[in-house]
PDB file of N, CA and C in Angstrom:
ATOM      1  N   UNK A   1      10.074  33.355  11.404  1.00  0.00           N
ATOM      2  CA  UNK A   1       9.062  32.325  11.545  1.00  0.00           C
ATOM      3  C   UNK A   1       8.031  32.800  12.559  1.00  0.00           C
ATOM      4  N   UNK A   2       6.907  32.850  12.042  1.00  0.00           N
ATOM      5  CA  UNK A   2       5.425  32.559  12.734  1.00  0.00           C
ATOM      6  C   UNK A   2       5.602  31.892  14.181  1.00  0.00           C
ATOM      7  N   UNK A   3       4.826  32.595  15.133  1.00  0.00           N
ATOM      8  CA  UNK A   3       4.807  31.182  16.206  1.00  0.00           C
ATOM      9  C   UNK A   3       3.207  31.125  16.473  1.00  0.00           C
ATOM     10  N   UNK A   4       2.969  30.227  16.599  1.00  0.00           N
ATOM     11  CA  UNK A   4       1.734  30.165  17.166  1.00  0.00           C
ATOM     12  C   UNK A   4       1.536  28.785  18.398  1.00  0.00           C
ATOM     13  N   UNK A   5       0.412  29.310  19.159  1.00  0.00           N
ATOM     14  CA  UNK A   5      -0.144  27.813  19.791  1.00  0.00           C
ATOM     15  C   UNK A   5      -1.660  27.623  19.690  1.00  0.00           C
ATOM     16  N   UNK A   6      -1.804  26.444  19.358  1.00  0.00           N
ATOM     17  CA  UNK A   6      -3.616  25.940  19.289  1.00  0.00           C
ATOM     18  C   UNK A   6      -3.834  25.224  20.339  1.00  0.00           C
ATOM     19  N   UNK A   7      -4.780  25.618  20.609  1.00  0.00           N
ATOM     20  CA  UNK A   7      -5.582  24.823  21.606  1.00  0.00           C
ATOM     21  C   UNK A   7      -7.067  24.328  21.219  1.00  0.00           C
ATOM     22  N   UNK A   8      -7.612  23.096  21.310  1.00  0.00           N
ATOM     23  CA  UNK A   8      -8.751  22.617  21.323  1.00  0.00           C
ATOM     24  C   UNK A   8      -9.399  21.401  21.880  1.00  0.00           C
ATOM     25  N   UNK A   9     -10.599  21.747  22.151  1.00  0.00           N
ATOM     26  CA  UNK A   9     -11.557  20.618  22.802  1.00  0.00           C
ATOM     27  C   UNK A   9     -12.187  19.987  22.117  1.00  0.00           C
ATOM     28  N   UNK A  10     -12.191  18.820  22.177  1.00  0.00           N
ATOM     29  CA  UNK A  10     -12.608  18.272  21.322  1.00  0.00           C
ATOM     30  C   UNK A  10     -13.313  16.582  21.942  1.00  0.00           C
ATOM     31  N   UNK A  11     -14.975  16.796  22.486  1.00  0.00           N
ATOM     32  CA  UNK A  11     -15.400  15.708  22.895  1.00  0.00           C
ATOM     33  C   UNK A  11     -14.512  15.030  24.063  1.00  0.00           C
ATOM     34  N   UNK A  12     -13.926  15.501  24.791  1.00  0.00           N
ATOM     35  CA  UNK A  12     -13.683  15.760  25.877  1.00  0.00           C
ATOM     36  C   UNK A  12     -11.889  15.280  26.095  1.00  0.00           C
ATOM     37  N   UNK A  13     -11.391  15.157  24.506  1.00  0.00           N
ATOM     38  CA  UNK A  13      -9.912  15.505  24.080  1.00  0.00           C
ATOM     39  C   UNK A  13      -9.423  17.118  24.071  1.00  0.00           C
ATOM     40  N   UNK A  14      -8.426  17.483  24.971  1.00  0.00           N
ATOM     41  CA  UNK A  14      -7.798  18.405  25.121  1.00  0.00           C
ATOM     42  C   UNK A  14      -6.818  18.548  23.678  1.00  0.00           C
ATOM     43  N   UNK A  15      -6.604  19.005  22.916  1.00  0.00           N
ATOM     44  CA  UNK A  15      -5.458  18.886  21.987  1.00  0.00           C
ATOM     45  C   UNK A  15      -4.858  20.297  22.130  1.00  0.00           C
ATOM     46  N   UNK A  16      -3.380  20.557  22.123  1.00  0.00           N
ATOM     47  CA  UNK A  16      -3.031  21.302  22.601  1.00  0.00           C
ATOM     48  C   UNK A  16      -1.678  21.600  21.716  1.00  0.00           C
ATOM     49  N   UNK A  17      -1.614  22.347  20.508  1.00  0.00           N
ATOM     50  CA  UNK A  17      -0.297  22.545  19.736  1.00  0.00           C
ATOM     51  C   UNK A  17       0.668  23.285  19.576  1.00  0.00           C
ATOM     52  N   UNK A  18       1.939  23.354  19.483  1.00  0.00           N
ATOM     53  CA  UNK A  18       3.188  24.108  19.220  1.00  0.00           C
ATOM     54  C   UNK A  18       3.891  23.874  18.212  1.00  0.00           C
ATOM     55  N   UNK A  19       4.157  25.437  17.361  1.00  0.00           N
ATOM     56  CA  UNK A  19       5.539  24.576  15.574  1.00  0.00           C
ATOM     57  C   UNK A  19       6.061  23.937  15.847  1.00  0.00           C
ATOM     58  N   UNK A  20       6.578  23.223  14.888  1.00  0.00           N
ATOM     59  CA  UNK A  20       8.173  23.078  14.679  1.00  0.00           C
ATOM     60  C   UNK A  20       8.615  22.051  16.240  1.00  0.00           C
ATOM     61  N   UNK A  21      10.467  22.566  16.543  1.00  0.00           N
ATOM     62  CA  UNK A  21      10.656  21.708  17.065  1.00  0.00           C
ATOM     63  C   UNK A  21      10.095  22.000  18.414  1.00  0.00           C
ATOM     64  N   UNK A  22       9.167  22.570  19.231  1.00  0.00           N
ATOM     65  CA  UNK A  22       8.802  22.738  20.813  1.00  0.00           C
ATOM     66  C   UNK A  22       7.493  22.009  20.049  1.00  0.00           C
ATOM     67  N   UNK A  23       7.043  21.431  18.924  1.00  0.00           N
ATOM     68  CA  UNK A  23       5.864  20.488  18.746  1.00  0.00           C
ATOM     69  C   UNK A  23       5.173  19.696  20.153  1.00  0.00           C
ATOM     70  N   UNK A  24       3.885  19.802  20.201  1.00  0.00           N
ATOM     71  CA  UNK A  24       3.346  19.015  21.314  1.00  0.00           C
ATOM     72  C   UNK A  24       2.450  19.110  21.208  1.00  0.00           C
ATOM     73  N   UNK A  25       1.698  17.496  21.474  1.00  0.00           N
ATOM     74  CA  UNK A  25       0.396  17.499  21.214  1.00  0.00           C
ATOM     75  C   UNK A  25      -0.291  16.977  22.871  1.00  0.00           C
ATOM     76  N   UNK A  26      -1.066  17.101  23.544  1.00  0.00           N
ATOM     77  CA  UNK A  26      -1.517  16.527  24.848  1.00  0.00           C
ATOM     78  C   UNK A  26      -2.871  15.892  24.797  1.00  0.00           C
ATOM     79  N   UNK A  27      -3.380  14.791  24.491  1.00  0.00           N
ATOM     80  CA  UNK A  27      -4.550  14.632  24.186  1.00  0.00           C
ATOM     81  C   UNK A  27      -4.769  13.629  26.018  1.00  0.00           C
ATOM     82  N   UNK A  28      -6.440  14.101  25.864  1.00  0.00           N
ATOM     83  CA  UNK A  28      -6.976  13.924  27.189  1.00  0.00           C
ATOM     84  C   UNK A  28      -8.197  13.154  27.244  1.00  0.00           C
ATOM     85  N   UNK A  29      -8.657  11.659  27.075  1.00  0.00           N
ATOM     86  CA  UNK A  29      -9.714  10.889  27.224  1.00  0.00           C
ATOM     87  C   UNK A  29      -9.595  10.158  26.127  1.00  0.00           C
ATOM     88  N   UNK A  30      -8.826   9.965  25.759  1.00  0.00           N
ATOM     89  CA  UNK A  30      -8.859   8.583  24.602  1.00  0.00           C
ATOM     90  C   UNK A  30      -8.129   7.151  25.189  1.00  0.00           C
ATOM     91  N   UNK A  31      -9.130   6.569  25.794  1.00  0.00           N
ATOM     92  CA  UNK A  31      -7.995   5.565  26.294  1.00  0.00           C
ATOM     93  C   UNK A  31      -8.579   4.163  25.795  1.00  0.00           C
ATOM     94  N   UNK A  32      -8.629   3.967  24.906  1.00  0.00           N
ATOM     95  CA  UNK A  32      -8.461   3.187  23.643  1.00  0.00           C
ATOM     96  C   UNK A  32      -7.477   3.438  22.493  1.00  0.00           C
ATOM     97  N   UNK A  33      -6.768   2.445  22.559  1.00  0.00           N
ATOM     98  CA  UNK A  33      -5.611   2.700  21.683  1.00  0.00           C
ATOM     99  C   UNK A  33      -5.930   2.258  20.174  1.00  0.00           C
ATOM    100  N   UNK A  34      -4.795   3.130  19.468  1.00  0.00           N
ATOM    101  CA  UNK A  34      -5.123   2.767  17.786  1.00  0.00           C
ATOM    102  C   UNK A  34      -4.801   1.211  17.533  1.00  0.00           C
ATOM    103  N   UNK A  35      -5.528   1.033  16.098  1.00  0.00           N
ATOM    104  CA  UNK A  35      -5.116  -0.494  15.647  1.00  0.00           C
ATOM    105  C   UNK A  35      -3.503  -0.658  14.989  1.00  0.00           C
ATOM    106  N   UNK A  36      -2.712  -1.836  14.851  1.00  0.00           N
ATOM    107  CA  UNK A  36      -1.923  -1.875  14.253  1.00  0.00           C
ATOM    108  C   UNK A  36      -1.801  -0.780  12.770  1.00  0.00           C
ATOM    109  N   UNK A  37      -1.143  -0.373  12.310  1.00  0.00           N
ATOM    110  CA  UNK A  37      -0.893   0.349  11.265  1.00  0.00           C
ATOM    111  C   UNK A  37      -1.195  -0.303   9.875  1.00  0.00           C
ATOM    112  N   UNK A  38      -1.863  -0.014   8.759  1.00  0.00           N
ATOM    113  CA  UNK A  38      -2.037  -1.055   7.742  1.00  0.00           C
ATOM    114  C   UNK A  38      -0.931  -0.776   6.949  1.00  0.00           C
ATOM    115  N   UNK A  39      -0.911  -2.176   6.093  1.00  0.00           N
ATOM    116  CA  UNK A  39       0.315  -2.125   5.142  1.00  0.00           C
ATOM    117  C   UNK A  39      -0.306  -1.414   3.663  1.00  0.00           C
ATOM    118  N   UNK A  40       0.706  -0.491   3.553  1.00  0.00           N
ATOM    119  CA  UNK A  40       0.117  -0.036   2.246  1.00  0.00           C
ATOM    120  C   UNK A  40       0.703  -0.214   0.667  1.00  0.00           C
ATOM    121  N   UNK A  41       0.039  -0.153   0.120  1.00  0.00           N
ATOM    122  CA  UNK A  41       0.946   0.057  -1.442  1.00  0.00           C
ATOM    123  C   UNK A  41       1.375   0.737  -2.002  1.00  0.00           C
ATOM    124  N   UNK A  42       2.394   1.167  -1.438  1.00  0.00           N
ATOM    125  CA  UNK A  42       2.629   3.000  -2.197  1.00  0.00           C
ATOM    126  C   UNK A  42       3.287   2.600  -3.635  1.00  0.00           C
ATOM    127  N   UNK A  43       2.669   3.695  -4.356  1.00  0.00           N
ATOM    128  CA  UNK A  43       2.770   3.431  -6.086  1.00  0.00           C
ATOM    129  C   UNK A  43       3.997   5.006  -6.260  1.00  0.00           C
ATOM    130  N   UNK A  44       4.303   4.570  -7.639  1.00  0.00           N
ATOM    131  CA  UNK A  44       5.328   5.507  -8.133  1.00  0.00           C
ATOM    132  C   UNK A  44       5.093   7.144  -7.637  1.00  0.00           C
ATOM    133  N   UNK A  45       6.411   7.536  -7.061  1.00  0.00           N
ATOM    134  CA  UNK A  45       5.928   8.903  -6.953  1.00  0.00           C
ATOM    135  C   UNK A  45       5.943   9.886  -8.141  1.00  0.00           C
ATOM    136  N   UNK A  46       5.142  11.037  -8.120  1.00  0.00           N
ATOM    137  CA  UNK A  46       4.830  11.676  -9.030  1.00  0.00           C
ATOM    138  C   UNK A  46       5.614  12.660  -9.839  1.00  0.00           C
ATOM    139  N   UNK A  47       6.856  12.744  -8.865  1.00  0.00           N
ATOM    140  CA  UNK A  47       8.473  13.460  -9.549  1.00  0.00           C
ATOM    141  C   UNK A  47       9.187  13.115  -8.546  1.00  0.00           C
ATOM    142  N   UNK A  48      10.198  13.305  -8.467  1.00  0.00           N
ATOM    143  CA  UNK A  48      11.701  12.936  -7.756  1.00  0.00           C
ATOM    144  C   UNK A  48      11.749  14.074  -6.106  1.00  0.00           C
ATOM    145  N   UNK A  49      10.905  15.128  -6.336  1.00  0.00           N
ATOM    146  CA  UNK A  49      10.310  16.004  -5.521  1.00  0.00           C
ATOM    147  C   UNK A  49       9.715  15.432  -4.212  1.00  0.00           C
ATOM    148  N   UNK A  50       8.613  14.768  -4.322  1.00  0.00           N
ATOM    149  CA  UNK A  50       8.186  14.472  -3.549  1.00  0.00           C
ATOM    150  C   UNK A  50       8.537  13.297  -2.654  1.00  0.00           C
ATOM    151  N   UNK A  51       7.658  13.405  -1.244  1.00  0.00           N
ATOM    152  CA  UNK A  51       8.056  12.452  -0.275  1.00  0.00           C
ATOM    153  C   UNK A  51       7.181  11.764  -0.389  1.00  0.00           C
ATOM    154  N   UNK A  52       7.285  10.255   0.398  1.00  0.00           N
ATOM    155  CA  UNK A  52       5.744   9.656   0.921  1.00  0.00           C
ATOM    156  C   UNK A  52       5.081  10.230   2.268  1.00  0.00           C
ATOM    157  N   UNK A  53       4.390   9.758   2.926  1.00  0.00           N
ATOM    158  CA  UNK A  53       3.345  10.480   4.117  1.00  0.00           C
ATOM    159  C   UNK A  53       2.995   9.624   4.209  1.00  0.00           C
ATOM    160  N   UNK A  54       3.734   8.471   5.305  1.00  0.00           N
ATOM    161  CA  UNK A  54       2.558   7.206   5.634  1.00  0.00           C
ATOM    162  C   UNK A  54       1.198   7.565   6.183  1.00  0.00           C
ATOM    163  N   UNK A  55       0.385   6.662   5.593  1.00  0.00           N
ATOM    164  CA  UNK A  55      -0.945   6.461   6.303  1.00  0.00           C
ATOM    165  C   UNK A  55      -0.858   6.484   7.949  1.00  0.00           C
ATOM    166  N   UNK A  56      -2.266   6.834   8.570  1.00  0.00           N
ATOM    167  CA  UNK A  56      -2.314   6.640  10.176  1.00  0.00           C
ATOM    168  C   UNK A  56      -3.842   6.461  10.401  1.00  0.00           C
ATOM    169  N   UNK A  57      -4.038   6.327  11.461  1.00  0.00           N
ATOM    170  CA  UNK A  57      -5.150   6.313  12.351  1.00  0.00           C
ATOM    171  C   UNK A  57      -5.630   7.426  13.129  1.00  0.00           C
ATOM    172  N   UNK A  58      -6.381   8.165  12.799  1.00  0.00           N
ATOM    173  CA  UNK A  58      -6.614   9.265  13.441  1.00  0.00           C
ATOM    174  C   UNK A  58      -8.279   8.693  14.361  1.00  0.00           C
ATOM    175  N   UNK A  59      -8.709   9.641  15.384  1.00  0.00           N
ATOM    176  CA  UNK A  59      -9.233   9.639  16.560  1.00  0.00           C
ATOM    177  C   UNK A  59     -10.781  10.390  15.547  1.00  0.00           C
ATOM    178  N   UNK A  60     -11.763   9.448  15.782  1.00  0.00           N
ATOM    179  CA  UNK A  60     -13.131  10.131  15.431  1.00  0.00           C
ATOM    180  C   UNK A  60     -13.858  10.610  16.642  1.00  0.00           C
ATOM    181  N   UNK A  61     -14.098  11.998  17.252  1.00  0.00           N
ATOM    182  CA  UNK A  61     -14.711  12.063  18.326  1.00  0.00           C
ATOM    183  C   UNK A  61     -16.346  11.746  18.654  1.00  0.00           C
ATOM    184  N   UNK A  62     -16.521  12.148  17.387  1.00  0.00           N
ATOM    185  CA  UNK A  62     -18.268  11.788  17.782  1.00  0.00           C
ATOM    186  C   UNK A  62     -18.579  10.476  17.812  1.00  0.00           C
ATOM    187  N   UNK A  63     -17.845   9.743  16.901  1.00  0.00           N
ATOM    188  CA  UNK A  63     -17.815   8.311  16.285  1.00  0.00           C
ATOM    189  C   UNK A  63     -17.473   7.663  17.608  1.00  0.00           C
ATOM    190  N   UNK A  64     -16.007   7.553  18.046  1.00  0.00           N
ATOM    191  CA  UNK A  64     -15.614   7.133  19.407  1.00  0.00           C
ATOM    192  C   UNK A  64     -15.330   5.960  18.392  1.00  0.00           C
ATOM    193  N   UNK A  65     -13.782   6.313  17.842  1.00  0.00           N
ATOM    194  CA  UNK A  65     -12.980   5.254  17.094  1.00  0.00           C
ATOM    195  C   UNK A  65     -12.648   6.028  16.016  1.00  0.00           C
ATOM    196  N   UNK A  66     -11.381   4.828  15.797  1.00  0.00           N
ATOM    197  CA  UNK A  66     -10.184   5.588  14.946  1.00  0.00           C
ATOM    198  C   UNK A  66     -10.318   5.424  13.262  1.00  0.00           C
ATOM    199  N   UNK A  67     -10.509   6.177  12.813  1.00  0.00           N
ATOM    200  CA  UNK A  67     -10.539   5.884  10.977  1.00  0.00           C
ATOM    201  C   UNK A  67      -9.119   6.681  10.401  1.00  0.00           C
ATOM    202  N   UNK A  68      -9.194   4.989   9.715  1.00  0.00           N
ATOM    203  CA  UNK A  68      -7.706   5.219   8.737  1.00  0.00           C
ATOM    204  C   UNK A  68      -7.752   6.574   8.047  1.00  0.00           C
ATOM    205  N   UNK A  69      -6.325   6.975   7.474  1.00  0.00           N
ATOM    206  CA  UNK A  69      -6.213   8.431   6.944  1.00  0.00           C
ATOM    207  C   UNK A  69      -4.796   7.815   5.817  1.00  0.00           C
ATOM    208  N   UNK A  70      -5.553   7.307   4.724  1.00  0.00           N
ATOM    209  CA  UNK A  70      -4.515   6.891   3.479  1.00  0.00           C
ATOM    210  C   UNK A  70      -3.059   7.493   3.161  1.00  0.00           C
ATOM    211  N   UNK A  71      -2.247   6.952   2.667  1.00  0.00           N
ATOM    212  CA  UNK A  71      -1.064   7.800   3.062  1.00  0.00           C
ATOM    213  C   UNK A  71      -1.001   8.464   1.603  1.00  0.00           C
ATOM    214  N   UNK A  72      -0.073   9.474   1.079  1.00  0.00           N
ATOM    215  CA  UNK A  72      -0.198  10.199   0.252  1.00  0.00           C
ATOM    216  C   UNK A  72       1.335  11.090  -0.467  1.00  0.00           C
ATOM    217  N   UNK A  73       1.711  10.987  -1.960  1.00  0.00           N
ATOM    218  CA  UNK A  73       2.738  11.959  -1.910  1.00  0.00           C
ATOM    219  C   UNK A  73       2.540  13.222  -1.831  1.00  0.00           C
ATOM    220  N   UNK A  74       3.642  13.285  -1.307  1.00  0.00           N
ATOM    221  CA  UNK A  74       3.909  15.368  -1.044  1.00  0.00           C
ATOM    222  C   UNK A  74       4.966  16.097  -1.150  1.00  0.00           C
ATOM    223  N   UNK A  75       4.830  16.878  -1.785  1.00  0.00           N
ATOM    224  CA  UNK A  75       6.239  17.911  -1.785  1.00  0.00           C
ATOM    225  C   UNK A  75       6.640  19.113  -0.616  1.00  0.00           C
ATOM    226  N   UNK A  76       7.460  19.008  -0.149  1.00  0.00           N
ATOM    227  CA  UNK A  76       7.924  19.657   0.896  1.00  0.00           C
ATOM    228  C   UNK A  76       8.138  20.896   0.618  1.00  0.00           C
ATOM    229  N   UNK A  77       7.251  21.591   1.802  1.00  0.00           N
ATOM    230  CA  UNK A  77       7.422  23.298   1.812  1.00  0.00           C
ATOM    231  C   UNK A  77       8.249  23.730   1.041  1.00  0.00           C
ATOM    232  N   UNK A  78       8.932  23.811   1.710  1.00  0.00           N
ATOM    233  CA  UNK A  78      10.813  24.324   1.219  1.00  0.00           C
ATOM    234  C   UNK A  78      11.574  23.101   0.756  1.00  0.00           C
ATOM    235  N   UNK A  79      12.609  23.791   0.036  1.00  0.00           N
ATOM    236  CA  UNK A  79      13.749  22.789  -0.037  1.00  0.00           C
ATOM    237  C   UNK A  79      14.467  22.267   1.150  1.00  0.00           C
ATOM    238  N   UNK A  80      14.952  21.104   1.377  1.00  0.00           N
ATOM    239  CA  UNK A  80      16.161  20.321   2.596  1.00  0.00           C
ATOM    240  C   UNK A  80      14.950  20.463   4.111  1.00  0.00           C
ATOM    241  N   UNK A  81      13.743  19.633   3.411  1.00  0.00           N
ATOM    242  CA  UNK A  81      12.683  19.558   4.498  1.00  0.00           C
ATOM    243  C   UNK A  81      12.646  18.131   4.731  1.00  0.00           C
ATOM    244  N   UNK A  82      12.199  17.415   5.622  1.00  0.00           N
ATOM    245  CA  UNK A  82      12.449  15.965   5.986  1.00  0.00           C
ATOM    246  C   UNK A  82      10.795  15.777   6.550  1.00  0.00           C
ATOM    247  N   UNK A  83       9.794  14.990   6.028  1.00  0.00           N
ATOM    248  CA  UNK A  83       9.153  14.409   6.908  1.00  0.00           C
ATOM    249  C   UNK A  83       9.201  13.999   8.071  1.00  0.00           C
ATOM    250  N   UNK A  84       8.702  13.994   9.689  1.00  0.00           N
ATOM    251  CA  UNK A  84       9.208  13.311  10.672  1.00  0.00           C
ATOM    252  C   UNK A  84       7.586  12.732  11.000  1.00  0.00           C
ATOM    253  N   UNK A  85       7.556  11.797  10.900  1.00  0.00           N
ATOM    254  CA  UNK A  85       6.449  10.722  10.650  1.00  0.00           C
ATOM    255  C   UNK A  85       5.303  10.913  12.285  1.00  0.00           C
ATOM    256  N   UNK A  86       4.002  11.504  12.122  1.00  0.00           N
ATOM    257  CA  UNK A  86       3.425  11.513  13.384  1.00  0.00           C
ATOM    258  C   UNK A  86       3.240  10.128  13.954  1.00  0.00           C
ATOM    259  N   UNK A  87       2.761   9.732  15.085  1.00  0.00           N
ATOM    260  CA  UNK A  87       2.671   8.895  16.177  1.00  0.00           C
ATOM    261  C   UNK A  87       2.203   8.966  17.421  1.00  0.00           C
ATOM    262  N   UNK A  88       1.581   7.537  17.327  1.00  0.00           N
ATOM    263  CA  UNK A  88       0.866   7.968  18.810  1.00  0.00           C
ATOM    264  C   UNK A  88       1.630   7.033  19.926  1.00  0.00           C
ATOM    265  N   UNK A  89       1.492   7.561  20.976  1.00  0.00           N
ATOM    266  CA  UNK A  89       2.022   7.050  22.631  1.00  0.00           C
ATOM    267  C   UNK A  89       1.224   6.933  23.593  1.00  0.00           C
ATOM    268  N   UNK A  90       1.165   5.881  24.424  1.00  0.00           N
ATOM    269  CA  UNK A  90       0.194   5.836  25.753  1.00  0.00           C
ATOM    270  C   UNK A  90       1.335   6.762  26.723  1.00  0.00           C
ATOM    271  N   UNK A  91       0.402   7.662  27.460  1.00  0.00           N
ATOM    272  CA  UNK A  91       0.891   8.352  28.595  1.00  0.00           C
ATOM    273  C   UNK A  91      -0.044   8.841  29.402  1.00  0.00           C
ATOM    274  N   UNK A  92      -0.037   7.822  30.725  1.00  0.00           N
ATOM    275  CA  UNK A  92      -0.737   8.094  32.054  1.00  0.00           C
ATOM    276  C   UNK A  92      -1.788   7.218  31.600  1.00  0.00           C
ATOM    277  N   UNK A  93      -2.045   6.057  31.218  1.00  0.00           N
ATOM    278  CA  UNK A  93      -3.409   5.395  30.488  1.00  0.00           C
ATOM    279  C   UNK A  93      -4.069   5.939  29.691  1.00  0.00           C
ATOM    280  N   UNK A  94      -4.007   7.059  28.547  1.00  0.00           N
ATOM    281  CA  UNK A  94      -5.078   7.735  27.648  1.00  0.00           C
ATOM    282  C   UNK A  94      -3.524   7.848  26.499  1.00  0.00           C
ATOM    283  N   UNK A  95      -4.095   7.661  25.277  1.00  0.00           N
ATOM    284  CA  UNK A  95      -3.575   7.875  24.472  1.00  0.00           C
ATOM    285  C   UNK A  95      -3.204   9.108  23.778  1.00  0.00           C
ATOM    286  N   UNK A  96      -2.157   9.298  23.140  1.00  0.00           N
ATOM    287  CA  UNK A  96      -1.478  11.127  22.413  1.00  0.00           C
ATOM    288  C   UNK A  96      -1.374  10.428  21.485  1.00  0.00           C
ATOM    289  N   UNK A  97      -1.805  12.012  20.020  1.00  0.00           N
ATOM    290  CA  UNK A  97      -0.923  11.450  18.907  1.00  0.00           C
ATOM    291  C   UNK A  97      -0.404  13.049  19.112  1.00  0.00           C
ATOM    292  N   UNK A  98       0.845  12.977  18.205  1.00  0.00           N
ATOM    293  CA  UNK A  98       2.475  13.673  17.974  1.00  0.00           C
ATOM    294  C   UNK A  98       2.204  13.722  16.555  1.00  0.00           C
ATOM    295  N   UNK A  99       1.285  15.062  16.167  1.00  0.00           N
ATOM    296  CA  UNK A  99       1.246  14.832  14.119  1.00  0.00           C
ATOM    297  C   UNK A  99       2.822  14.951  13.596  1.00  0.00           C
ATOM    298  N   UNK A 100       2.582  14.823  12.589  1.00  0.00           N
ATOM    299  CA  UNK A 100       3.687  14.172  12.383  1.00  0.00           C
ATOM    300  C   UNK A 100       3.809  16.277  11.135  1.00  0.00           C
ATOM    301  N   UNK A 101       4.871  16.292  11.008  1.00  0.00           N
ATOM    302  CA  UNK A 101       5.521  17.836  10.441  1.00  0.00           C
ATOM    303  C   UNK A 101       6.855  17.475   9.757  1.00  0.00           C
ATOM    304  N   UNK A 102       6.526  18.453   8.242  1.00  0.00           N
ATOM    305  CA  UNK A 102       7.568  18.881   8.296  1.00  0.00           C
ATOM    306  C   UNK A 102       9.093  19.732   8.674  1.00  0.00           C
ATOM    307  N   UNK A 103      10.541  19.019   9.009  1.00  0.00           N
ATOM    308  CA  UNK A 103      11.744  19.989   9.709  1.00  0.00           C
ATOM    309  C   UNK A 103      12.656  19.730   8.754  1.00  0.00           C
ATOM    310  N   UNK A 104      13.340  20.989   8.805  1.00  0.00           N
ATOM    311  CA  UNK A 104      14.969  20.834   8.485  1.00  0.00           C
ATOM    312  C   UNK A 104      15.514  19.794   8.558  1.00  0.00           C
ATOM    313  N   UNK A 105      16.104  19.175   6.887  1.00  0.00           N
ATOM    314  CA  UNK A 105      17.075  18.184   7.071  1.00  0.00           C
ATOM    315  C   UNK A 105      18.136  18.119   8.135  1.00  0.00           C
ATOM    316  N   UNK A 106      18.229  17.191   8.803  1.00  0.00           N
ATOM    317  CA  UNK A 106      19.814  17.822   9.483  1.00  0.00           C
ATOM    318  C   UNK A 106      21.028  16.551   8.817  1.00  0.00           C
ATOM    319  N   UNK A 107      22.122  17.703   8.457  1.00  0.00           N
ATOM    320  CA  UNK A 107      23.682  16.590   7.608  1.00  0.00           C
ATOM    321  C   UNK A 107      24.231  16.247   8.979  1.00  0.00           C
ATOM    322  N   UNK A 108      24.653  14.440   8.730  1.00  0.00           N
ATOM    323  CA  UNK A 108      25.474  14.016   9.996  1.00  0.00           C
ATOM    324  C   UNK A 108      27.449  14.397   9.240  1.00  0.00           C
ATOM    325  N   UNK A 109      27.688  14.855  10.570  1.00  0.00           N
ATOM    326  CA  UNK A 109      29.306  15.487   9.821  1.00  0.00           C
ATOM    327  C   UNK A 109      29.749  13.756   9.643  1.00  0.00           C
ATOM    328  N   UNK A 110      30.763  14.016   8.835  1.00  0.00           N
ATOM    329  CA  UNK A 110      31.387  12.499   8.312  1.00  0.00           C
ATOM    330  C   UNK A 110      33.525  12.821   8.680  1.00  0.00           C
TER     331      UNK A 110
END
């Protein structure tokens, strides 16, 4: 596996990324928080393959406010991949979002 880290500025948001599971996002001047989440209608998926991808609220910088981002099916990279749903958190008064990635299923032993 690839590693990489991104870094970007963005209107005076720091965003700052890592794969997989050391994932991290640090965002810096958004301290307006997102709106409640909308309810959506998710319709039949398109084979037995795919997952859903809830909708979110993502951060417009020039705009200065959040526009919805529709949710959508998808088929996972690989096989025994799990959606883990992004999200955002207040930390220190400015808001983070945590995109949301595909990981490895993990089996609970029984």
């Amino acid at each position: 596996m690839k590693t990489f880290i991104g870094i970007m500025l963005i209107a005076g948001a720091l965003i700052v990324t890592v794969p997989a599971k050391a994932q991290l996002h640090v965002g810096l001047g958004i301290n307006i928080g997102p709106p409640a989440p909308r309810t959506e209608t998710v319709k039949i998926a398109p084979s037995p393959d795919h997952v859903w991808v809830a909708g979110y609220y993502r951060w417009h910088p020039k705009r200065h406010v959040y526009i919805w981002q529709p949710g959508r099916w998808e088929k996972p990279p690989r096989p025994h991949q799990a959606w883990i749903m992004g999200h955002w958190e207040q930390r220190n008064h400015e808001w983070v979002y945590f995109e949301g990635h595909w990981e490895k299923e993990r089996h609970r032993r029984k």
